[in-house]
PDB file of N, CA and C in Angstrom:
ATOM      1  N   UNK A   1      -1.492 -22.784   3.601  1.00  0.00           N
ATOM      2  CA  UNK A   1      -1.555 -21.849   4.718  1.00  0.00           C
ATOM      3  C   UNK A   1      -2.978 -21.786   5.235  1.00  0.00           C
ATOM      4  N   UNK A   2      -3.137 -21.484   6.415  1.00  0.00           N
ATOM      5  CA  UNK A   2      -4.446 -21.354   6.891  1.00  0.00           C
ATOM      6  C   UNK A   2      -4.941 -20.391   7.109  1.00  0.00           C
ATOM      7  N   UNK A   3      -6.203 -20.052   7.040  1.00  0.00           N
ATOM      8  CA  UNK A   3      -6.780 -18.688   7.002  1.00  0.00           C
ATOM      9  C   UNK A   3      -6.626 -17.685   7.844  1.00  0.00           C
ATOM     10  N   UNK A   4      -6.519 -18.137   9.031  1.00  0.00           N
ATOM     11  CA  UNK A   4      -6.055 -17.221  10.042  1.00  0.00           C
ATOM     12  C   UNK A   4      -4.490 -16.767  10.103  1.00  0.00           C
ATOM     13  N   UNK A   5      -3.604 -17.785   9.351  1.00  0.00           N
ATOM     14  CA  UNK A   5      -2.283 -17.562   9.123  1.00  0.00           C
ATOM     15  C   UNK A   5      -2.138 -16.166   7.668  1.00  0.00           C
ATOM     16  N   UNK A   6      -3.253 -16.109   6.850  1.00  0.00           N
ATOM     17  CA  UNK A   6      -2.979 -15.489   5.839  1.00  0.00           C
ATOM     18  C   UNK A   6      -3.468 -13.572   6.444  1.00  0.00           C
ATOM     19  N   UNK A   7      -4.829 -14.052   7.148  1.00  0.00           N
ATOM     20  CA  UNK A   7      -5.541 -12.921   7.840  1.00  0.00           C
ATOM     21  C   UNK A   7      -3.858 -11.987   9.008  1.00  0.00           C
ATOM     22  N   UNK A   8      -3.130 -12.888   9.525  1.00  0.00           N
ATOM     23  CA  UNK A   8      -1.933 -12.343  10.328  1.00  0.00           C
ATOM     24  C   UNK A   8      -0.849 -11.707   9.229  1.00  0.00           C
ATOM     25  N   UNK A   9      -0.815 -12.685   8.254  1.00  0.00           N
ATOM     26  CA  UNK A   9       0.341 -11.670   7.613  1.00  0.00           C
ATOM     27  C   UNK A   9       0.046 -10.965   6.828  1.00  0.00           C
ATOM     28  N   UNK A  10      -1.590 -10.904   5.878  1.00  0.00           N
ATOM     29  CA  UNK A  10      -1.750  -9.541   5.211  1.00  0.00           C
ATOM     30  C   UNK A  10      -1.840  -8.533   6.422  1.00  0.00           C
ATOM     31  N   UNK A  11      -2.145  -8.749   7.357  1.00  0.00           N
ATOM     32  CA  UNK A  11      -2.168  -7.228   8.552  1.00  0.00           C
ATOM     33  C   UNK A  11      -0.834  -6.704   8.820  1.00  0.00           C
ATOM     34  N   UNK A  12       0.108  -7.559   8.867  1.00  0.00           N
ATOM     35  CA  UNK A  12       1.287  -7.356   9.343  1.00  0.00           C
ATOM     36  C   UNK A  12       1.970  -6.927   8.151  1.00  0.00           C
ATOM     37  N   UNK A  13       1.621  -6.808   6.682  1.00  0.00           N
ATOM     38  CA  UNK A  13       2.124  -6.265   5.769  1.00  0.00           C
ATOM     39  C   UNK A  13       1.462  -5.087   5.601  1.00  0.00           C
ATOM     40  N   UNK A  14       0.336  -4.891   5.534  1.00  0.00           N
ATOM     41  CA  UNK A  14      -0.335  -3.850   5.728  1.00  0.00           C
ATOM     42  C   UNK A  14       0.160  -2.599   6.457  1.00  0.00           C
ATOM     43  N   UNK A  15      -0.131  -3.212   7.600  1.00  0.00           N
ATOM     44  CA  UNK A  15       0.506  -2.220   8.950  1.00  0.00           C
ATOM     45  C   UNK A  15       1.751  -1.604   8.793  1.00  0.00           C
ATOM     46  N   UNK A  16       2.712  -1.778   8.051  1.00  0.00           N
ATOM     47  CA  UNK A  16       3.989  -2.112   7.975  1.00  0.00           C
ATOM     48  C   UNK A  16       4.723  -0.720   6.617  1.00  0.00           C
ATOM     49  N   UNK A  17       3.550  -1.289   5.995  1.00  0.00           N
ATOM     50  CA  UNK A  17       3.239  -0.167   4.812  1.00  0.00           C
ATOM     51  C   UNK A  17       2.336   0.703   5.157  1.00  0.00           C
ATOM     52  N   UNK A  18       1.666   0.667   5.791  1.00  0.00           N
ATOM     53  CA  UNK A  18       1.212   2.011   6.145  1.00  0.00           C
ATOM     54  C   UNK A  18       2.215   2.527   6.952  1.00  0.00           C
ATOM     55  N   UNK A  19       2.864   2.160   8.133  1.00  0.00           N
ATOM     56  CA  UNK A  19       3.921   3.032   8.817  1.00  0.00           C
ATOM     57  C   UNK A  19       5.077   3.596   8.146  1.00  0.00           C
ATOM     58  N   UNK A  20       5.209   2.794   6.931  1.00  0.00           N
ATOM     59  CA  UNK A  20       6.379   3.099   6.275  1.00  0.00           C
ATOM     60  C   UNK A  20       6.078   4.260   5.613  1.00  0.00           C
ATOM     61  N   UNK A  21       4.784   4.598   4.625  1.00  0.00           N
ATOM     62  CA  UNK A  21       4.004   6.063   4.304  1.00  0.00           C
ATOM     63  C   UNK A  21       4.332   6.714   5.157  1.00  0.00           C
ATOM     64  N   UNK A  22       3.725   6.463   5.913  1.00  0.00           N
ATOM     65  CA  UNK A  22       3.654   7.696   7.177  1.00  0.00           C
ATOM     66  C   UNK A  22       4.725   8.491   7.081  1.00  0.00           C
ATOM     67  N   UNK A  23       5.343   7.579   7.792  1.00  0.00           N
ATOM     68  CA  UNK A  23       7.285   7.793   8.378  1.00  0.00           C
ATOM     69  C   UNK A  23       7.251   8.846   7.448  1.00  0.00           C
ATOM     70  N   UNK A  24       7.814   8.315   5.544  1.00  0.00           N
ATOM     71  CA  UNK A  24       8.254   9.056   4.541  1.00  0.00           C
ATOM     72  C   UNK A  24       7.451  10.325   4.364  1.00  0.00           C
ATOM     73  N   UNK A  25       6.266  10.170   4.763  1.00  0.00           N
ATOM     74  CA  UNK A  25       5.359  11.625   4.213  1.00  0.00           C
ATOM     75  C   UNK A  25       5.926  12.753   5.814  1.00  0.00           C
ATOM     76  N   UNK A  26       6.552  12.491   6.855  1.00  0.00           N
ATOM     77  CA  UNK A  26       6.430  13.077   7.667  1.00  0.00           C
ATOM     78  C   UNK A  26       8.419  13.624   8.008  1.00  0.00           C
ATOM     79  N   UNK A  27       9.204  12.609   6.745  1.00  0.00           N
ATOM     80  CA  UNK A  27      10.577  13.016   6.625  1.00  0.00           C
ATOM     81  C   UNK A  27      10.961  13.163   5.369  1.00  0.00           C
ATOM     82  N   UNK A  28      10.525  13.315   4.575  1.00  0.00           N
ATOM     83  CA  UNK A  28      10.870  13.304   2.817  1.00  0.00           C
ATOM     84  C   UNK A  28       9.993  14.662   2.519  1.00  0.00           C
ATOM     85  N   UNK A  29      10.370  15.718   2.745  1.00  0.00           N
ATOM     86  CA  UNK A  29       9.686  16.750   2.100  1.00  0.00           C
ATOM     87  C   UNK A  29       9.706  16.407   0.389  1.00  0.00           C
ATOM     88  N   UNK A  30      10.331  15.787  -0.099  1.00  0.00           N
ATOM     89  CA  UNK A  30      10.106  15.452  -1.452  1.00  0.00           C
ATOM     90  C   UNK A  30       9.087  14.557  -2.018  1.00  0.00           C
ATOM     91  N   UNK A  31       8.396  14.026  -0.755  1.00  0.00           N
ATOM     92  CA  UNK A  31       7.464  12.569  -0.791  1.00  0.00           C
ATOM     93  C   UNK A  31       6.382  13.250  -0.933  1.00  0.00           C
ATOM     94  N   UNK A  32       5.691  13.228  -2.438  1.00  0.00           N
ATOM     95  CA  UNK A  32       3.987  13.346  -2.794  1.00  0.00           C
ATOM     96  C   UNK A  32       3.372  12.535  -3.381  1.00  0.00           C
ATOM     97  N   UNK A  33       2.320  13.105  -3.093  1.00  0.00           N
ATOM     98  CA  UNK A  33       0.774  12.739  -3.643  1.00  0.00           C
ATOM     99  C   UNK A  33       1.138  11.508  -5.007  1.00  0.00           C
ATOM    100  N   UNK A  34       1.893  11.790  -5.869  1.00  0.00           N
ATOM    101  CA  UNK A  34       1.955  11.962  -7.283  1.00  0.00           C
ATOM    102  C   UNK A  34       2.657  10.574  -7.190  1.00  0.00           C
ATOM    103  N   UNK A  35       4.007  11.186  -6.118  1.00  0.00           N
ATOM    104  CA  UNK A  35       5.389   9.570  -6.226  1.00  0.00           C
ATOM    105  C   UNK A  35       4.501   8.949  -5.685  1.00  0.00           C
ATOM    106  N   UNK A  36       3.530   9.292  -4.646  1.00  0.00           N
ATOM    107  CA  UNK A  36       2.972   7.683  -3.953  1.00  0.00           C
ATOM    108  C   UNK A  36       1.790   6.866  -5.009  1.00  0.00           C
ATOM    109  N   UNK A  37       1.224   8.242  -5.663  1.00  0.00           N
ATOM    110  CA  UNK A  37       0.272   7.122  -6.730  1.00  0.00           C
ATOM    111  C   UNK A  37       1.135   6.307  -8.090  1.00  0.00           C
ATOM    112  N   UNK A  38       2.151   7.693  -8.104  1.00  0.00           N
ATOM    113  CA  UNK A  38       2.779   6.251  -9.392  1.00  0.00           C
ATOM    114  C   UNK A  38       3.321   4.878  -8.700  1.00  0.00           C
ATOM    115  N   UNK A  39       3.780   5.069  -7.657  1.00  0.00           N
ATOM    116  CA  UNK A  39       4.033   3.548  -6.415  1.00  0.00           C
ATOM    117  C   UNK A  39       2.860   2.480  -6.873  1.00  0.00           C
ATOM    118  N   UNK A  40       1.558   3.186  -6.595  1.00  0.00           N
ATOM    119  CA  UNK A  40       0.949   2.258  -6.408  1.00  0.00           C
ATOM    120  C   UNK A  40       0.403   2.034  -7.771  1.00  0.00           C
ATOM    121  N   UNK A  41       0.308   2.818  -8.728  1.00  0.00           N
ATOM    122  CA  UNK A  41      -0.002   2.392 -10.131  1.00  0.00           C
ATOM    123  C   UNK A  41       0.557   1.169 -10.954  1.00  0.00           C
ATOM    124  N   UNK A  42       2.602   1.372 -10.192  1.00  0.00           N
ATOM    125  CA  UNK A  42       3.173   0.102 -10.531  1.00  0.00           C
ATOM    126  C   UNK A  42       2.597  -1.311  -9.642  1.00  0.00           C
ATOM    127  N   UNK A  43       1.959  -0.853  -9.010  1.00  0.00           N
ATOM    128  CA  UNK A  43       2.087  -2.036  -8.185  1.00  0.00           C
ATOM    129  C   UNK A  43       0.585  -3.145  -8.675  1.00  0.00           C
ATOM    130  N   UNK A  44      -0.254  -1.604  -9.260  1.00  0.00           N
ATOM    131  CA  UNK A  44      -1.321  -2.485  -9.591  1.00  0.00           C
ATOM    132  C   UNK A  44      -0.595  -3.494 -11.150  1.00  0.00           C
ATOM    133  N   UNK A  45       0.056  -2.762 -11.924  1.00  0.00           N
ATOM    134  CA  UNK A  45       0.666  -3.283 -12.984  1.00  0.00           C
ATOM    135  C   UNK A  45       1.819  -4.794 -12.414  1.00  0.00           C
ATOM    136  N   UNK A  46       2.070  -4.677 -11.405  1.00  0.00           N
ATOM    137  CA  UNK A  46       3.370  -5.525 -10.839  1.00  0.00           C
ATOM    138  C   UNK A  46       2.095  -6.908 -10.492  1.00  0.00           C
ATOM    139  N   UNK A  47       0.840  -6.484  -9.924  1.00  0.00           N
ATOM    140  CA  UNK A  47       0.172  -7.525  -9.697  1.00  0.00           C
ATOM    141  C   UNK A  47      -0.996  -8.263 -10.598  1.00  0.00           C
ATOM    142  N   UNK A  48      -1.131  -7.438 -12.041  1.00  0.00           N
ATOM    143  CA  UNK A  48      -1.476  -7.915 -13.479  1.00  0.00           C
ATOM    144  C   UNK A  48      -0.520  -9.128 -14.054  1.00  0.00           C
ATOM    145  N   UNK A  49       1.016  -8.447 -13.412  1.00  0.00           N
ATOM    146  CA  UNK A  49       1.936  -9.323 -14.478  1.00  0.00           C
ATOM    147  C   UNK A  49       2.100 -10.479 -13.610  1.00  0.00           C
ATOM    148  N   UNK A  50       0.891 -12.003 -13.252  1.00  0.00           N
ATOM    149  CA  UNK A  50       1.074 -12.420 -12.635  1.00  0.00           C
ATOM    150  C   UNK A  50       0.720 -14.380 -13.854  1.00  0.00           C
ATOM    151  N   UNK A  51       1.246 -13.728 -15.053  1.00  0.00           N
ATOM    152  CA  UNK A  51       1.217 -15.128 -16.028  1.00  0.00           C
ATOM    153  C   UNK A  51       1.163 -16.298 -15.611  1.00  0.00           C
ATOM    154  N   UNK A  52       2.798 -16.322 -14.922  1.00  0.00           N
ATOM    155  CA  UNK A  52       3.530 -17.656 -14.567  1.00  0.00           C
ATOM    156  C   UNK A  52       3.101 -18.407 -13.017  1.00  0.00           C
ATOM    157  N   UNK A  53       2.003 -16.974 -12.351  1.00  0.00           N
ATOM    158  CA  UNK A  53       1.367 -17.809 -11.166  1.00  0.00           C
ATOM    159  C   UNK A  53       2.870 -17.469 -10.079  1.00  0.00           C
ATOM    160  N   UNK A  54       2.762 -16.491  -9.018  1.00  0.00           N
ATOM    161  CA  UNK A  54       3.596 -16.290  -8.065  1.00  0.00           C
ATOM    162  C   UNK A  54       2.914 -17.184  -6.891  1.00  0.00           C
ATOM    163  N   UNK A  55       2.179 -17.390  -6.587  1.00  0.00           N
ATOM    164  CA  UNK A  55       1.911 -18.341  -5.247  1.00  0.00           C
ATOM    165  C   UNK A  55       0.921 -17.508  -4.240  1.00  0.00           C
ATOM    166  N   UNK A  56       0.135 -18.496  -3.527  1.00  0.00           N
ATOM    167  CA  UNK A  56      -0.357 -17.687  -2.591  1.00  0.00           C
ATOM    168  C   UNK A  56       0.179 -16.269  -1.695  1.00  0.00           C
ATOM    169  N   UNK A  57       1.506 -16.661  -1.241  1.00  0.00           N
ATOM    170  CA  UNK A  57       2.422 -15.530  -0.029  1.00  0.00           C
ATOM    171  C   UNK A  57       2.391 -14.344  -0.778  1.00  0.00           C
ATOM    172  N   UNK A  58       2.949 -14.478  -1.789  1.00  0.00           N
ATOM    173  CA  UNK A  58       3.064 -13.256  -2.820  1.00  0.00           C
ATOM    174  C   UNK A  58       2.259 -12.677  -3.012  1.00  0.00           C
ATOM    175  N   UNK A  59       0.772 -13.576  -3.533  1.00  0.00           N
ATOM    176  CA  UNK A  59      -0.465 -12.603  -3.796  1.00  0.00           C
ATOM    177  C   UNK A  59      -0.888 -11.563  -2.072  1.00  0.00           C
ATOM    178  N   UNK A  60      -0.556 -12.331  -1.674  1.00  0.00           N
ATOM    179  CA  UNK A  60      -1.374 -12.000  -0.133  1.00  0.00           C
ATOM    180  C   UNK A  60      -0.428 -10.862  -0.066  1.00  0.00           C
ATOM    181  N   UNK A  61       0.894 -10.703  -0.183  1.00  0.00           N
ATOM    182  CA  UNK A  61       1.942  -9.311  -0.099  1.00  0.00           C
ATOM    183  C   UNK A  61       1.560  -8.452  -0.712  1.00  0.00           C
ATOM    184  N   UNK A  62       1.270  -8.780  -2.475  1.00  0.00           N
ATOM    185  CA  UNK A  62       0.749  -7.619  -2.835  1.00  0.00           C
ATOM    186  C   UNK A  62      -0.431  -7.290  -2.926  1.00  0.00           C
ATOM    187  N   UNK A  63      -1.436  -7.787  -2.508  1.00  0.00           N
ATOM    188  CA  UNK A  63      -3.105  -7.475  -1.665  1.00  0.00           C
ATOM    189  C   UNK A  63      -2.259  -6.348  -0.931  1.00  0.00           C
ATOM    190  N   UNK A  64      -1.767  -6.788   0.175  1.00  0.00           N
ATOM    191  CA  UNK A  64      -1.542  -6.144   1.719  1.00  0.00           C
ATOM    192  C   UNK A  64      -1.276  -4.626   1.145  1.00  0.00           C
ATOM    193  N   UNK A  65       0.048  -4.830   0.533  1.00  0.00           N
ATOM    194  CA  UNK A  65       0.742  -3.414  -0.152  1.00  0.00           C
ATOM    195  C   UNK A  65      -0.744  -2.497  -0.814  1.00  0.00           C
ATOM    196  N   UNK A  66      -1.394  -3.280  -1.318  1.00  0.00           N
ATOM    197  CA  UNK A  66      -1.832  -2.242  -2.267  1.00  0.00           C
ATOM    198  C   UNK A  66      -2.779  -1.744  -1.647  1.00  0.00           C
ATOM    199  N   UNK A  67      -3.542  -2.455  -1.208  1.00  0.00           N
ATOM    200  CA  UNK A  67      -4.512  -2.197   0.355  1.00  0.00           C
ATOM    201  C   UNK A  67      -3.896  -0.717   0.972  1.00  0.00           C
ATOM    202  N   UNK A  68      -3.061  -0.926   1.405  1.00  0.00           N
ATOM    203  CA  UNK A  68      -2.136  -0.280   2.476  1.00  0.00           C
ATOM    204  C   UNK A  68      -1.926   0.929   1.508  1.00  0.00           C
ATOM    205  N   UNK A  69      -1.137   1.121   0.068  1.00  0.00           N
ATOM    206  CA  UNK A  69      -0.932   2.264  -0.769  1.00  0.00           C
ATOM    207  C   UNK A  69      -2.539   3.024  -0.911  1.00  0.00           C
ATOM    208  N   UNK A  70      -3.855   2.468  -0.991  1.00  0.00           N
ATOM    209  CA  UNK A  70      -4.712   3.388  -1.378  1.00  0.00           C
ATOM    210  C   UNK A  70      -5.104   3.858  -0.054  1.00  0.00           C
ATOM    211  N   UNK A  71      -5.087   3.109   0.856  1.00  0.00           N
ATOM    212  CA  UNK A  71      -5.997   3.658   2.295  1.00  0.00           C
ATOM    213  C   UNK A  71      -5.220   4.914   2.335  1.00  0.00           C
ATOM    214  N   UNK A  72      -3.615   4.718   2.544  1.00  0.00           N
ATOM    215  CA  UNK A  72      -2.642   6.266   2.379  1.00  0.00           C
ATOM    216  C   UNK A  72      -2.871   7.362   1.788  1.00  0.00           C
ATOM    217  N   UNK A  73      -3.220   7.227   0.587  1.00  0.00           N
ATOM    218  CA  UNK A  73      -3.315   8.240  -0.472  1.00  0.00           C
ATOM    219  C   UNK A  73      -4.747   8.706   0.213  1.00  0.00           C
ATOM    220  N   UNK A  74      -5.763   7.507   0.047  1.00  0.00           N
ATOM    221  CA  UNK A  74      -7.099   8.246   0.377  1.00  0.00           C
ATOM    222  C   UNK A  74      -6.874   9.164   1.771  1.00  0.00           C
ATOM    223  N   UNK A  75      -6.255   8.772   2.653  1.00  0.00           N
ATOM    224  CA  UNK A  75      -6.395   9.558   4.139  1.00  0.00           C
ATOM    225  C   UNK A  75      -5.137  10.611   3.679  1.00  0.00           C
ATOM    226  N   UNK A  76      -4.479  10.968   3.258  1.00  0.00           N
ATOM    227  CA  UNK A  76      -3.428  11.679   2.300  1.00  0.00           C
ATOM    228  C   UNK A  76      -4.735  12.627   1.954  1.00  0.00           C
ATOM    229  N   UNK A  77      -5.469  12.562   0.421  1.00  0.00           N
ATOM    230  CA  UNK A  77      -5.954  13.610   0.237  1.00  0.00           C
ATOM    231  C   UNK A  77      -7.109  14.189   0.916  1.00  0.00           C
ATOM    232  N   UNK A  78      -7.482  13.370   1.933  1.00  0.00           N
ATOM    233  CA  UNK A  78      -8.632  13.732   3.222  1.00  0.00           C
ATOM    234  C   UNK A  78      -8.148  14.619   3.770  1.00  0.00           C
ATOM    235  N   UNK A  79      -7.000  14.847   4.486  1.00  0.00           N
ATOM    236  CA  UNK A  79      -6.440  15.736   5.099  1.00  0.00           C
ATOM    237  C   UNK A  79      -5.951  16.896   4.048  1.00  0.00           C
ATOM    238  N   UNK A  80      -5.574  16.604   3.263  1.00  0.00           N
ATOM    239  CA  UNK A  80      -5.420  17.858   2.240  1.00  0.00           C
ATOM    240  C   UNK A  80      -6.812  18.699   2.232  1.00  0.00           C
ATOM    241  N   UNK A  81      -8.051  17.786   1.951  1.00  0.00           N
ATOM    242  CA  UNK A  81      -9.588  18.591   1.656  1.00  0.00           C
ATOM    243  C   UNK A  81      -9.674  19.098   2.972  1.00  0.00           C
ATOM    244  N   UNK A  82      -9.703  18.591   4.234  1.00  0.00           N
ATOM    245  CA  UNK A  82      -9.901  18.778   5.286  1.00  0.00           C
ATOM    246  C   UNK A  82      -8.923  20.501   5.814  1.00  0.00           C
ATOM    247  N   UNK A  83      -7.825  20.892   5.283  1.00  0.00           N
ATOM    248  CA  UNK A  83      -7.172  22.161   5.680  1.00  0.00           C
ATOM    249  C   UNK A  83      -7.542  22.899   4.421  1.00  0.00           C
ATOM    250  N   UNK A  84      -8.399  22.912   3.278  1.00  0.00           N
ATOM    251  CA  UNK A  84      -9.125  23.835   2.777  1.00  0.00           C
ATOM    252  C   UNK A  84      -9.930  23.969   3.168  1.00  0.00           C
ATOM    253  N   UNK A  85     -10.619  23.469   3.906  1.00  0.00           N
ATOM    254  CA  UNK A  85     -12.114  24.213   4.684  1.00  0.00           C
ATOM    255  C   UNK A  85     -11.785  25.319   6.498  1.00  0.00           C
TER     256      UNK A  85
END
């Protein structure tokens, strides 16, 4: 794959997962802080368990995802600090 091909689809996974946060934090009154970090806790664990070698596409998916899970959380508890002041 070529670099500019990898630069298009981590954004487009990215983007994708971040809208998908969004969405859920703004229709899932059940959707927190807590479910989204254990999400991404597995995910750091999902991208450890990588023995057998998943392939470039894959790594670049779960870059994108996980990318995408902390920027959330971080702008998640920004706005939380941000309505205590």
């Amino acid at each position: 794959m070529d670099e500019n091909l990898h630069d298009t689809i981590y954004k487009r996974i990215f983007d994708a997962m971040c809208q998908r946060i969004k969405t859920q934090r703004e229709t899932d009154p059940a959707f927190t802080i807590k479910e989204l970090q254990g999400r991404l806790n597995s995910m750091y664990i999902y991208d450890g368990n990588d023995h057998t070698g998943r392939g470039l596409p894959k790594d670049i998916e779960i870059s994108a995802t996980i990318a995408a899970m902390e920027h959330m959380l971080f702008e998640w508890r920004s706005s939380l600090k941000d309505q205590d002041r």
